[in-house]
PDB file of N, CA and C in Angstrom:
ATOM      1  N   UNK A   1     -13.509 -13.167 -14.436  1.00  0.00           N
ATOM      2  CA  UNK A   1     -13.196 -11.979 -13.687  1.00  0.00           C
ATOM      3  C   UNK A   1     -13.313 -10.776 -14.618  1.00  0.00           C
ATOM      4  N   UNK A   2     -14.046 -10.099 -14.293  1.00  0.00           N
ATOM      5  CA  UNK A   2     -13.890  -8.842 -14.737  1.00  0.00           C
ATOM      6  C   UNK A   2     -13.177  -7.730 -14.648  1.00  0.00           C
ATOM      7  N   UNK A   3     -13.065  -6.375 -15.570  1.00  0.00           N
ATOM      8  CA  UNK A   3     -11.884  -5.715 -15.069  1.00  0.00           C
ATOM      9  C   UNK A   3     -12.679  -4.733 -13.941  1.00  0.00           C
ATOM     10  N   UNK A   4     -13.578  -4.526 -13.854  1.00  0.00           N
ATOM     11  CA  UNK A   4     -13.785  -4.017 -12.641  1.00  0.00           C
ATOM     12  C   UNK A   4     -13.711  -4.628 -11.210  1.00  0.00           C
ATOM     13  N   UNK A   5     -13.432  -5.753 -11.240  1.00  0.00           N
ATOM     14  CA  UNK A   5     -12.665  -6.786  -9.976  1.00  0.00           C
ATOM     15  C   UNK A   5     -10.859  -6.646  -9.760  1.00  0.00           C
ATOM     16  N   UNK A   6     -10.432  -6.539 -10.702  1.00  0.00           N
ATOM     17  CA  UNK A   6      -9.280  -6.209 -10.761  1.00  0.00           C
ATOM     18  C   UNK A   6      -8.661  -4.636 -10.435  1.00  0.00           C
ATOM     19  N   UNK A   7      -9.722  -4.056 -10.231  1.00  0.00           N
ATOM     20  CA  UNK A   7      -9.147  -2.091 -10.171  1.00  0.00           C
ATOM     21  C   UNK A   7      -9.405  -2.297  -8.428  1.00  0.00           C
ATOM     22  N   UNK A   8      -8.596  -0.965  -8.195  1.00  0.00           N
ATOM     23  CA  UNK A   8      -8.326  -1.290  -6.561  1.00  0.00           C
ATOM     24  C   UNK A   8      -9.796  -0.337  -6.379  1.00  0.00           C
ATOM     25  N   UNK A   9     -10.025  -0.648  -4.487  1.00  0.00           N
ATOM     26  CA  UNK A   9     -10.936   0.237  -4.292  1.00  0.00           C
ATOM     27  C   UNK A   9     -10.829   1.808  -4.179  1.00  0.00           C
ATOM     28  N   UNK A  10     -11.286   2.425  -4.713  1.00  0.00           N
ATOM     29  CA  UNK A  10     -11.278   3.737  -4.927  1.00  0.00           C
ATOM     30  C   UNK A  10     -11.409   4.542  -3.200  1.00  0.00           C
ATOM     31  N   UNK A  11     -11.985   4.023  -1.934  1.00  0.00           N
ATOM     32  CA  UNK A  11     -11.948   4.252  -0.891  1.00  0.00           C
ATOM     33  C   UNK A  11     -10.620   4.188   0.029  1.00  0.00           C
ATOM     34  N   UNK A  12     -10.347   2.768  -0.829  1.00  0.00           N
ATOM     35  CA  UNK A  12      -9.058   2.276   0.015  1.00  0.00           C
ATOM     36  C   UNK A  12      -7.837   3.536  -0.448  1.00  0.00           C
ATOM     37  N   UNK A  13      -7.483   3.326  -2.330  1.00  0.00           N
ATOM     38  CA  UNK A  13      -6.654   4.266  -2.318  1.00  0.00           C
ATOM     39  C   UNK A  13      -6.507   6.125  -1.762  1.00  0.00           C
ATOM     40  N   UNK A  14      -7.964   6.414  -1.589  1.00  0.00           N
ATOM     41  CA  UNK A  14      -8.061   7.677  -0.545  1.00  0.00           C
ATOM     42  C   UNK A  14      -7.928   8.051   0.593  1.00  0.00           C
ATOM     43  N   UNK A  15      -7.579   6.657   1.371  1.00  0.00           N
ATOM     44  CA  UNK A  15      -7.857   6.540   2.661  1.00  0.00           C
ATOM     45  C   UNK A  15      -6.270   6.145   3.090  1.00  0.00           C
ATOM     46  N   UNK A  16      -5.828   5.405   2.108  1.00  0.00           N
ATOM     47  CA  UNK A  16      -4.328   5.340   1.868  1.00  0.00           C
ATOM     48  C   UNK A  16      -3.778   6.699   1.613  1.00  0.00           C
ATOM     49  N   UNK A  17      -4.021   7.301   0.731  1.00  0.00           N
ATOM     50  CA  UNK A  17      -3.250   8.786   0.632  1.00  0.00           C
ATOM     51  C   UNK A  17      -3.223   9.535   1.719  1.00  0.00           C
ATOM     52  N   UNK A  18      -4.151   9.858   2.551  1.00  0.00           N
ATOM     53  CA  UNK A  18      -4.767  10.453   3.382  1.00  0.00           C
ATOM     54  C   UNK A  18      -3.918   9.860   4.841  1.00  0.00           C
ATOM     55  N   UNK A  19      -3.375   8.724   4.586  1.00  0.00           N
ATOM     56  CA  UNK A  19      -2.472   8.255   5.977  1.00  0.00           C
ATOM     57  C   UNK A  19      -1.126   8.361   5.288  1.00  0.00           C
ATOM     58  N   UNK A  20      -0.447   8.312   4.153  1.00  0.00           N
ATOM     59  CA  UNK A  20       0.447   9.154   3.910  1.00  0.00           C
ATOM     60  C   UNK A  20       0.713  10.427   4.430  1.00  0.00           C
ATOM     61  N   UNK A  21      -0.074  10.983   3.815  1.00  0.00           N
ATOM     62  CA  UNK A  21      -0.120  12.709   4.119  1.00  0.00           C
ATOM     63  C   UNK A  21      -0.090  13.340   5.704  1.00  0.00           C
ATOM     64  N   UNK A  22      -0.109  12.088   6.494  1.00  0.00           N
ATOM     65  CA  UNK A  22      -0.576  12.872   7.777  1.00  0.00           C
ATOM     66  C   UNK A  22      -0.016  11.369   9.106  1.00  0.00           C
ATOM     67  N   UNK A  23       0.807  10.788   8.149  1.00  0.00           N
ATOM     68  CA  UNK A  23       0.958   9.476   9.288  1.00  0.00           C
ATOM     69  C   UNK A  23       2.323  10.043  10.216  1.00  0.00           C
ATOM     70  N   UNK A  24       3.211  10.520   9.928  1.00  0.00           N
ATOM     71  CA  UNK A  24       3.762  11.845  10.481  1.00  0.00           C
ATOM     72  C   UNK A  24       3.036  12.584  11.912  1.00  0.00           C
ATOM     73  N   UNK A  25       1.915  12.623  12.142  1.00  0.00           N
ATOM     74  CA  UNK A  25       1.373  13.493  12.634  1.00  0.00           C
ATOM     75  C   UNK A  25      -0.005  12.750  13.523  1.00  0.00           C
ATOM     76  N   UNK A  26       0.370  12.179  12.854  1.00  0.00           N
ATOM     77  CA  UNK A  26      -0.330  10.768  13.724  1.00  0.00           C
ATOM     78  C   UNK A  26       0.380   9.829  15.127  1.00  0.00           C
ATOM     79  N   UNK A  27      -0.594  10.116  16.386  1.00  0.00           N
ATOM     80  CA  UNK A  27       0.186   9.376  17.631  1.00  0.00           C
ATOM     81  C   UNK A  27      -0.798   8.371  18.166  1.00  0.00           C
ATOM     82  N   UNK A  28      -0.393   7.019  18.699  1.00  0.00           N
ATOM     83  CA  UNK A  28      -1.587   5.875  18.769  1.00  0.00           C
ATOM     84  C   UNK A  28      -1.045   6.144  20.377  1.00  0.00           C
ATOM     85  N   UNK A  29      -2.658   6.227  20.978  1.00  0.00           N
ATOM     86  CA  UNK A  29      -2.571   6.352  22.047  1.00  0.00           C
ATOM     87  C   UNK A  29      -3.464   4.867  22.581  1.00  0.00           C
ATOM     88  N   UNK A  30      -2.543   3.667  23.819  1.00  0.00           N
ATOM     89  CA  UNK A  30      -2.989   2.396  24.042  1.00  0.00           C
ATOM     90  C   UNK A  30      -3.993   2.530  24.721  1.00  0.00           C
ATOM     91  N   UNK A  31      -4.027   4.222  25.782  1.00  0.00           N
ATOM     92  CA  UNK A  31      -5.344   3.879  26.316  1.00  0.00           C
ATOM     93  C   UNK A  31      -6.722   4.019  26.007  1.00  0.00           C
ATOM     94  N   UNK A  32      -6.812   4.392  24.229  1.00  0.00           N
ATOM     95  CA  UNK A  32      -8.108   4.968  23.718  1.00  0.00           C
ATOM     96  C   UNK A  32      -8.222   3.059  22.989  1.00  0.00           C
ATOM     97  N   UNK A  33      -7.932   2.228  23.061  1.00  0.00           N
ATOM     98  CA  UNK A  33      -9.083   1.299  23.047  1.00  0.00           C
ATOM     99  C   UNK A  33     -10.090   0.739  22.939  1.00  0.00           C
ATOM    100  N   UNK A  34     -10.833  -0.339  22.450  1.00  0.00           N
ATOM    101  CA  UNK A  34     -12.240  -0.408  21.864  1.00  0.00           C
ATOM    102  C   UNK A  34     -13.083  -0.623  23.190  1.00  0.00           C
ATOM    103  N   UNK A  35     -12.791  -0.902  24.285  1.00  0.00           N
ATOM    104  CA  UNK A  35     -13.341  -1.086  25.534  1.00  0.00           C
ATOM    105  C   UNK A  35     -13.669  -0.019  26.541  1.00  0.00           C
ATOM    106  N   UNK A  36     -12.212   1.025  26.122  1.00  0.00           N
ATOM    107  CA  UNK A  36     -12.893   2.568  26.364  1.00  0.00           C
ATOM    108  C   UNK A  36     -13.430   3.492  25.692  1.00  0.00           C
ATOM    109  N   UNK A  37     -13.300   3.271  24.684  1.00  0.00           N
ATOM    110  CA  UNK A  37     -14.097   4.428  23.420  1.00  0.00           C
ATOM    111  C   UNK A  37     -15.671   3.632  23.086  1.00  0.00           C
ATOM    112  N   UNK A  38     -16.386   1.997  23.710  1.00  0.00           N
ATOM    113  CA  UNK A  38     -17.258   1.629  22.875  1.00  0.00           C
ATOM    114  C   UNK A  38     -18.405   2.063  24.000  1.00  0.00           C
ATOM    115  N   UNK A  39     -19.291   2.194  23.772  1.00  0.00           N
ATOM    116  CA  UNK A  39     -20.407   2.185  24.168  1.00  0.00           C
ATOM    117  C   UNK A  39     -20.923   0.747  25.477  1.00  0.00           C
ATOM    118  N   UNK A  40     -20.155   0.013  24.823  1.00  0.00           N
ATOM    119  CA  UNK A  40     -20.208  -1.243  25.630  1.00  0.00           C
ATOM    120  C   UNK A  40     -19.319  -0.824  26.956  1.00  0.00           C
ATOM    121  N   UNK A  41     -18.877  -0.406  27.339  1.00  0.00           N
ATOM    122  CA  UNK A  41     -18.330  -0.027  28.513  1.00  0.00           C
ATOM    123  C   UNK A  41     -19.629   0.290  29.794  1.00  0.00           C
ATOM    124  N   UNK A  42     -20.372   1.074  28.930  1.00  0.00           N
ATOM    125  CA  UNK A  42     -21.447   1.485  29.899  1.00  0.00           C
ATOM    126  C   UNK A  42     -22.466   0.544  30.016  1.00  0.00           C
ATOM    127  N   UNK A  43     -22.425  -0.755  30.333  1.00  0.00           N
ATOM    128  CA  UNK A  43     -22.969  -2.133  30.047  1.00  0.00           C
ATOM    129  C   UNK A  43     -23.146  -2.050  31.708  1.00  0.00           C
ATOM    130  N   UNK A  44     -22.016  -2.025  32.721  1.00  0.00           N
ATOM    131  CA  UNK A  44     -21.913  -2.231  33.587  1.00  0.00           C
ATOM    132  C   UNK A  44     -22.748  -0.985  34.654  1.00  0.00           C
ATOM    133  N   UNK A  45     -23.264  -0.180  34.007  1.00  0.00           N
ATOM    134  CA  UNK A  45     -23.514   1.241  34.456  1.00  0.00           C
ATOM    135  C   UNK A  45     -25.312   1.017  34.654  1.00  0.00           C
ATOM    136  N   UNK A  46     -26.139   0.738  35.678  1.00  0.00           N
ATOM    137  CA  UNK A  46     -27.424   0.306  35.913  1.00  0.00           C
ATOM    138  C   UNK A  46     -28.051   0.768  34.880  1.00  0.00           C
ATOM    139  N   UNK A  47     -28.280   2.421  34.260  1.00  0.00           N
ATOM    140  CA  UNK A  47     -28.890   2.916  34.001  1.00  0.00           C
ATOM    141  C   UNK A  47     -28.877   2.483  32.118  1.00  0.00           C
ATOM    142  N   UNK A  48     -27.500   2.129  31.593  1.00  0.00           N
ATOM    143  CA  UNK A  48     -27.461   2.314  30.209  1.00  0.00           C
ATOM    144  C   UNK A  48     -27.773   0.664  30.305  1.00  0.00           C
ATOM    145  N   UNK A  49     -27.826   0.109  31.115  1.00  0.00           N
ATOM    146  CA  UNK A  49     -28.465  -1.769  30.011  1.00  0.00           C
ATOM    147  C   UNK A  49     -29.692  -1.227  29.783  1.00  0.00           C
ATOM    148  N   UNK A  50     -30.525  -0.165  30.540  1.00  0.00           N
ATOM    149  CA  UNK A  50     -32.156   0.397  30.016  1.00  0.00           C
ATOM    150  C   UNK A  50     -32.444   0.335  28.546  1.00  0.00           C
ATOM    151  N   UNK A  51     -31.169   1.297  27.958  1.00  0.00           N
ATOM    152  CA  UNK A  51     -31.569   1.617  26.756  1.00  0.00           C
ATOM    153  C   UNK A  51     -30.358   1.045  25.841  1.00  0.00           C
ATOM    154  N   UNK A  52     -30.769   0.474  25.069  1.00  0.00           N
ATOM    155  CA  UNK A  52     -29.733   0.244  23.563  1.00  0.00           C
ATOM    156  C   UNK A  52     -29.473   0.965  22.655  1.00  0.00           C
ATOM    157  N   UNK A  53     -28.459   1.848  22.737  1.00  0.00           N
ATOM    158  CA  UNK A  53     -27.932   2.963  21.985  1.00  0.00           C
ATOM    159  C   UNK A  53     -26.361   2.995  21.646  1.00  0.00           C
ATOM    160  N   UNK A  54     -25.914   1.939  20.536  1.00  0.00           N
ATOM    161  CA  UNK A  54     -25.356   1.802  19.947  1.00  0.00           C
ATOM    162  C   UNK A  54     -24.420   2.468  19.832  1.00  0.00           C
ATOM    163  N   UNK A  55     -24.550   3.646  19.352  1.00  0.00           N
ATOM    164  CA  UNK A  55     -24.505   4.786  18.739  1.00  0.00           C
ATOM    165  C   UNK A  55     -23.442   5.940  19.416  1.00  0.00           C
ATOM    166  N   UNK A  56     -23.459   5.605  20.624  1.00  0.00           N
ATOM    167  CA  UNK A  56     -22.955   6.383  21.983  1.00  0.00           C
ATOM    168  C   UNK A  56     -21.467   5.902  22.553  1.00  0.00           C
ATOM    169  N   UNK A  57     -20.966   6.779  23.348  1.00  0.00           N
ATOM    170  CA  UNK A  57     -19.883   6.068  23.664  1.00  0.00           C
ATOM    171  C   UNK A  57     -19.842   5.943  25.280  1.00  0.00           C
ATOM    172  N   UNK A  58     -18.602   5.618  25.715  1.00  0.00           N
ATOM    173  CA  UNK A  58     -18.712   5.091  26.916  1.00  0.00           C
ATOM    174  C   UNK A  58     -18.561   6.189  27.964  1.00  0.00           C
ATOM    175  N   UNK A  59     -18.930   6.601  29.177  1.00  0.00           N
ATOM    176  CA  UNK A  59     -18.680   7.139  30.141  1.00  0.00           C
ATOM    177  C   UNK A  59     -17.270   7.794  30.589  1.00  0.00           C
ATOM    178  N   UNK A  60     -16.509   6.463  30.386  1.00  0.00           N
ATOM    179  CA  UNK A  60     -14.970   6.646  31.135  1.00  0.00           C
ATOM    180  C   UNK A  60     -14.264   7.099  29.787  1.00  0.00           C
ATOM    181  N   UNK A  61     -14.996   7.575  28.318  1.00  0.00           N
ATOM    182  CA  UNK A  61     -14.331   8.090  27.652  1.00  0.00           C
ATOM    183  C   UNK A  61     -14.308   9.338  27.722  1.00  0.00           C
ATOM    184  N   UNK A  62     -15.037   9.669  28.364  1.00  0.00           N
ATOM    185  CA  UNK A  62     -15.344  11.362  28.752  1.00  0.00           C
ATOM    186  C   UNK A  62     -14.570  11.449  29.830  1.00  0.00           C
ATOM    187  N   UNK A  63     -14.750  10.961  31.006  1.00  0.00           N
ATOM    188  CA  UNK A  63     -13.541  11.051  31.904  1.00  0.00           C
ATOM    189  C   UNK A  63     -12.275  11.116  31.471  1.00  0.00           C
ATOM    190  N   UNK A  64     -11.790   9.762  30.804  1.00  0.00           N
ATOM    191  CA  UNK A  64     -10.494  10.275  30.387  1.00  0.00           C
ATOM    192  C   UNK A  64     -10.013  11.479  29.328  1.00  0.00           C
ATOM    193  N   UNK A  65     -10.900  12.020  28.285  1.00  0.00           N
ATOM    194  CA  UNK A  65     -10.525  12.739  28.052  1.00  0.00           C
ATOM    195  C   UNK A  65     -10.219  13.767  28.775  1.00  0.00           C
ATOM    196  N   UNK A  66     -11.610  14.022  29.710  1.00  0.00           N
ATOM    197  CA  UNK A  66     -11.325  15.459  30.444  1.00  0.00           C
ATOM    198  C   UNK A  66     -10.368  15.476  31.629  1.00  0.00           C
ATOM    199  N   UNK A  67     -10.276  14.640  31.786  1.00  0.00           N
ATOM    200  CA  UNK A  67      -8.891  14.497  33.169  1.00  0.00           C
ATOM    201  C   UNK A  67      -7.667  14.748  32.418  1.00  0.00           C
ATOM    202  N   UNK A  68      -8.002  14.240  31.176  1.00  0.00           N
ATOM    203  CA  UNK A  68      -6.025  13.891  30.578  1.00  0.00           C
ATOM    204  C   UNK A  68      -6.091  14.721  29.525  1.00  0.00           C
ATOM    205  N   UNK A  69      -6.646  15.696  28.802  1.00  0.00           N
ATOM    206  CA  UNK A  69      -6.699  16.422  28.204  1.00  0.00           C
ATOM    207  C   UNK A  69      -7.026  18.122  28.255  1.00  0.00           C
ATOM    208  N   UNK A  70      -7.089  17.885  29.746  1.00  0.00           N
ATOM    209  CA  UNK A  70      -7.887  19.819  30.126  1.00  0.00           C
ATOM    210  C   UNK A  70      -7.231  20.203  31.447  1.00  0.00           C
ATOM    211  N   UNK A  71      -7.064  21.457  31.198  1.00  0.00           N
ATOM    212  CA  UNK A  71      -6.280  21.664  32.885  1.00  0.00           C
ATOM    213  C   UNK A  71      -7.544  22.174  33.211  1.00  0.00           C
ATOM    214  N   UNK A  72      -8.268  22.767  33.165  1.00  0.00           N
ATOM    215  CA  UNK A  72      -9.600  23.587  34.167  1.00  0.00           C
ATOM    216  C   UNK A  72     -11.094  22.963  33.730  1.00  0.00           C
ATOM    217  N   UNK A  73     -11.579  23.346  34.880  1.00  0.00           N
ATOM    218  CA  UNK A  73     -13.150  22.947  34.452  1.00  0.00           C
ATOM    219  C   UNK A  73     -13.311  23.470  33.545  1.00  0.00           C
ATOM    220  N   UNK A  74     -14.481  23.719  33.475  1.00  0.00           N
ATOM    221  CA  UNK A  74     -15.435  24.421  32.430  1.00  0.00           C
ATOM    222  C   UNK A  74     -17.129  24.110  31.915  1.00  0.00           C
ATOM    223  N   UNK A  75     -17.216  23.918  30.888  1.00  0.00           N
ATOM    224  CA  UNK A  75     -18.793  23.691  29.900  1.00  0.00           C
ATOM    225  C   UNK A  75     -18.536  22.961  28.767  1.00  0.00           C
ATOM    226  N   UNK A  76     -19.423  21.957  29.377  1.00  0.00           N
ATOM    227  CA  UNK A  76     -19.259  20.834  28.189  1.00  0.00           C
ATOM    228  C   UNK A  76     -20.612  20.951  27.177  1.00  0.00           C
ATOM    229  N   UNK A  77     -20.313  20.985  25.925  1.00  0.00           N
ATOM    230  CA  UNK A  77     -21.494  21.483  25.325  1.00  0.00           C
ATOM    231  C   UNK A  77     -21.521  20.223  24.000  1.00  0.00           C
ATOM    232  N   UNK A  78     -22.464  19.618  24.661  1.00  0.00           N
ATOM    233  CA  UNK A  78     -23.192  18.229  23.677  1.00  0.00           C
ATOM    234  C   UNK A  78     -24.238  18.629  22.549  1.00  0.00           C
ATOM    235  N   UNK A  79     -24.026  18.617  21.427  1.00  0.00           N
ATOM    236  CA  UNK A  79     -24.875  19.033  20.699  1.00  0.00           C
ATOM    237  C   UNK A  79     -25.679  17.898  20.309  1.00  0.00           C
ATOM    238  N   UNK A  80     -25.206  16.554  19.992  1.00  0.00           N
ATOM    239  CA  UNK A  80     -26.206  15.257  19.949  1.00  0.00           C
ATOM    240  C   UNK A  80     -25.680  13.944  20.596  1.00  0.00           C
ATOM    241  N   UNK A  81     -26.784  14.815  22.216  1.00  0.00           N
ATOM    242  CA  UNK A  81     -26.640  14.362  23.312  1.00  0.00           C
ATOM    243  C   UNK A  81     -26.615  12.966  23.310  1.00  0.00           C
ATOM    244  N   UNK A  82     -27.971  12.115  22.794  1.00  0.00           N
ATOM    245  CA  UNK A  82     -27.754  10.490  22.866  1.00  0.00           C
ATOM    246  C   UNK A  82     -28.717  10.520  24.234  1.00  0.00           C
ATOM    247  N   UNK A  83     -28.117   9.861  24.869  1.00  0.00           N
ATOM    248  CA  UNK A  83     -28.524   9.173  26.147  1.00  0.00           C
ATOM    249  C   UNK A  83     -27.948  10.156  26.931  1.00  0.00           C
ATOM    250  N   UNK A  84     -27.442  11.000  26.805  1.00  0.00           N
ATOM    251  CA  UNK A  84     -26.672  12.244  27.775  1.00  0.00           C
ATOM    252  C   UNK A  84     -25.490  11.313  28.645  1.00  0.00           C
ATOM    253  N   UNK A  85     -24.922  10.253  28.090  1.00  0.00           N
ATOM    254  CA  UNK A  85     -22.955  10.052  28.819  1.00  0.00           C
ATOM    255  C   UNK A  85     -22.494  10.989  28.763  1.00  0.00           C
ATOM    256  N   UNK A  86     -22.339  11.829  27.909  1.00  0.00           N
ATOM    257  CA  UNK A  86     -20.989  13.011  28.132  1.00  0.00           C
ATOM    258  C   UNK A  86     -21.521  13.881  28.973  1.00  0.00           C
ATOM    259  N   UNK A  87     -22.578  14.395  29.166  1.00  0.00           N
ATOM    260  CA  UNK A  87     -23.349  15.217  30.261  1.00  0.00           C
ATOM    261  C   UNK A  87     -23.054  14.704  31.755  1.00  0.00           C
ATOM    262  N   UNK A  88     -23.516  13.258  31.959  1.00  0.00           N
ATOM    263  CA  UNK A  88     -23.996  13.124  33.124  1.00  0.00           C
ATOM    264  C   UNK A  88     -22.303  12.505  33.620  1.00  0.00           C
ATOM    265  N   UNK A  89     -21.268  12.380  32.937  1.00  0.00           N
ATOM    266  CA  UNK A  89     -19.616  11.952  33.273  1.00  0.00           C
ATOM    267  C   UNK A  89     -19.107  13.546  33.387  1.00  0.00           C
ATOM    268  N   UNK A  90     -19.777  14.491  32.399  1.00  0.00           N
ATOM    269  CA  UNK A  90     -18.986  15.830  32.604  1.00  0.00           C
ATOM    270  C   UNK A  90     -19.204  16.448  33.776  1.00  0.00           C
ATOM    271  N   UNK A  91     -20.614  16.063  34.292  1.00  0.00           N
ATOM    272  CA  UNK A  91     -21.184  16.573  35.621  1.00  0.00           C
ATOM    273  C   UNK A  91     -20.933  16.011  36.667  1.00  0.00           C
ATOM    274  N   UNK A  92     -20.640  14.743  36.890  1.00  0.00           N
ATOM    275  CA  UNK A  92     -20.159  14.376  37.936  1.00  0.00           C
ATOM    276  C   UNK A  92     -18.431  14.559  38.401  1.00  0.00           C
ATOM    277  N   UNK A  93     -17.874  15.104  37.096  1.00  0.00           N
ATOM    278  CA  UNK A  93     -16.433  15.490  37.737  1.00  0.00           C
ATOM    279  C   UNK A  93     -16.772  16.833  38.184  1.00  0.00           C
ATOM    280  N   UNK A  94     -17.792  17.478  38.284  1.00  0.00           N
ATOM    281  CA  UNK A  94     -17.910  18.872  38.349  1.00  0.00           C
ATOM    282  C   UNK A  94     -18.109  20.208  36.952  1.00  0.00           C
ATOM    283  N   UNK A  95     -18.477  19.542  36.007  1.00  0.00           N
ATOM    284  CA  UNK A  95     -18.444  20.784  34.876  1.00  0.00           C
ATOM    285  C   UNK A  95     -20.208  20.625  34.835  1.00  0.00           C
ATOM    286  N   UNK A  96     -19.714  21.975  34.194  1.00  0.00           N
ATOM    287  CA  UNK A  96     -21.574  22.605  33.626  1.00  0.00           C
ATOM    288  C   UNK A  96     -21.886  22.192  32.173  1.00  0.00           C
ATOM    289  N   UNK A  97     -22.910  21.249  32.062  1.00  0.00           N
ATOM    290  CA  UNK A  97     -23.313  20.890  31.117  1.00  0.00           C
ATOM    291  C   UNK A  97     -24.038  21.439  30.319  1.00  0.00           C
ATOM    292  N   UNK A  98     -24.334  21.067  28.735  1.00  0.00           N
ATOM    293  CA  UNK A  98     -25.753  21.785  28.252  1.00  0.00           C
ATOM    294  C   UNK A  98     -25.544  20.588  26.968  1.00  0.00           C
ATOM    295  N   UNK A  99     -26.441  20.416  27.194  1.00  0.00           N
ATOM    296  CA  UNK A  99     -26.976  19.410  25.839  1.00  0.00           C
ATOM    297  C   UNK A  99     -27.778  19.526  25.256  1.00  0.00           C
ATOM    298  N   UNK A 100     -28.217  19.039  23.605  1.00  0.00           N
ATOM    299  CA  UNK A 100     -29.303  19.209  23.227  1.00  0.00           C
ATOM    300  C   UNK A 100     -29.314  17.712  22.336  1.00  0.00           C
ATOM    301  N   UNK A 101     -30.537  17.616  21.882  1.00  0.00           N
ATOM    302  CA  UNK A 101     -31.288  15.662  21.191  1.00  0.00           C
ATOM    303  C   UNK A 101     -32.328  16.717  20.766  1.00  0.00           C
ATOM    304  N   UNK A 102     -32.621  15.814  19.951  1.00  0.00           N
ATOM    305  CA  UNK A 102     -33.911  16.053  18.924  1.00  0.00           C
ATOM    306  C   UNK A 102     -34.691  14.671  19.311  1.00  0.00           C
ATOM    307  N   UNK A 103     -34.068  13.077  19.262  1.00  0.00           N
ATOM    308  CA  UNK A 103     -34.979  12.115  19.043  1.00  0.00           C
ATOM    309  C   UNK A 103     -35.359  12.110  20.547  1.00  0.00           C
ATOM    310  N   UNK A 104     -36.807  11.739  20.526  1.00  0.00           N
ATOM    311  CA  UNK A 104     -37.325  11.768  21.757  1.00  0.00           C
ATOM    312  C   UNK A 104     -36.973  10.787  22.820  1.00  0.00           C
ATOM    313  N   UNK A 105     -36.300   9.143  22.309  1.00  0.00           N
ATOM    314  CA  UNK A 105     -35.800   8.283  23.653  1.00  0.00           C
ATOM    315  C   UNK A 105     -34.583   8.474  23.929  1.00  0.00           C
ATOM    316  N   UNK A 106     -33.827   9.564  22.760  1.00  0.00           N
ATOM    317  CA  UNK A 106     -32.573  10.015  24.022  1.00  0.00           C
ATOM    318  C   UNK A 106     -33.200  11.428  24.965  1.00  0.00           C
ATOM    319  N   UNK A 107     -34.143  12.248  24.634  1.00  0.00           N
ATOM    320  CA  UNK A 107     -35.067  13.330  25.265  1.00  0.00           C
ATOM    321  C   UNK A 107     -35.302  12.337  26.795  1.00  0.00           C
ATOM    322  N   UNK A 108     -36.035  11.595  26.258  1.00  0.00           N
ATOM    323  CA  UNK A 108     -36.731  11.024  27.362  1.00  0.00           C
ATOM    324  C   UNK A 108     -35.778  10.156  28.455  1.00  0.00           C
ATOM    325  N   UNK A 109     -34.830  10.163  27.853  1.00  0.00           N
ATOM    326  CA  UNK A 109     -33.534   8.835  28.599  1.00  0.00           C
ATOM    327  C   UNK A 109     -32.986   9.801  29.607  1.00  0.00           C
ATOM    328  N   UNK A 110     -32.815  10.996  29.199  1.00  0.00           N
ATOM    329  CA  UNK A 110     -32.068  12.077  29.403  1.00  0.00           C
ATOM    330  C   UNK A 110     -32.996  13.002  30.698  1.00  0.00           C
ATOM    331  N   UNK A 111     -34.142  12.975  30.470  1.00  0.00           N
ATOM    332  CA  UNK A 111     -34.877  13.489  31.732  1.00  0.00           C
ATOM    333  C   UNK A 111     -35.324  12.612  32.946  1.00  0.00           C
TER     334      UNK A 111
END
């Protein structure tokens, strides 16, 4: 064993300080979940088994935020749109969207 096996990880102890400093201030909410925050949610949604985009999150995470987090409509402004979920969940509760993508199969997913 070496002594560089023996020293802690330099990530861990930052990441540790960093939940010190702020675990206080920290609230775990049960309904943000890996089933509503994953991308895999939108499995069931015709349009997203099309495309495999990892990367994205789920539909009903946009809903719930904006139901349980906003008293008024408004403009939802996606800067890397993806597959456009947060667009096309912000628009169907009624808000005005605007998004923008650079890579062309979320461009193209998206039109």
């Amino acid at each position: 064993m070496s002594i560089i096996d023996t020293l802690p990880d330099v990530s861990t102890l930052e990441r540790d300080k960093l939940y010190e400093k702020y675990k206080s201030k920290i609230i775990e909410n049960p309904d943000l979940d890996r089933t509503l925050v994953s991308f895999q949610a939108n499995r069931k949604l015709p349009f997203y088994s099309w495309f495999k985009y990892k990367e994205g999150f789920s539909a009903e995470l946009v809903n719930y935020v904006i139901e349980n987090q906003t008293t008024t409509k408004g403009a939802l402004l996606d800067p890397f749109a993806g597959l456009g979920t947060a667009l096309f969940a912000a628009r169907r509760l009624g808000w005005d969207t605007i998004g923008i993508e650079l890579l062309p199969v979320g461009f193209f997913a998206i039109e």
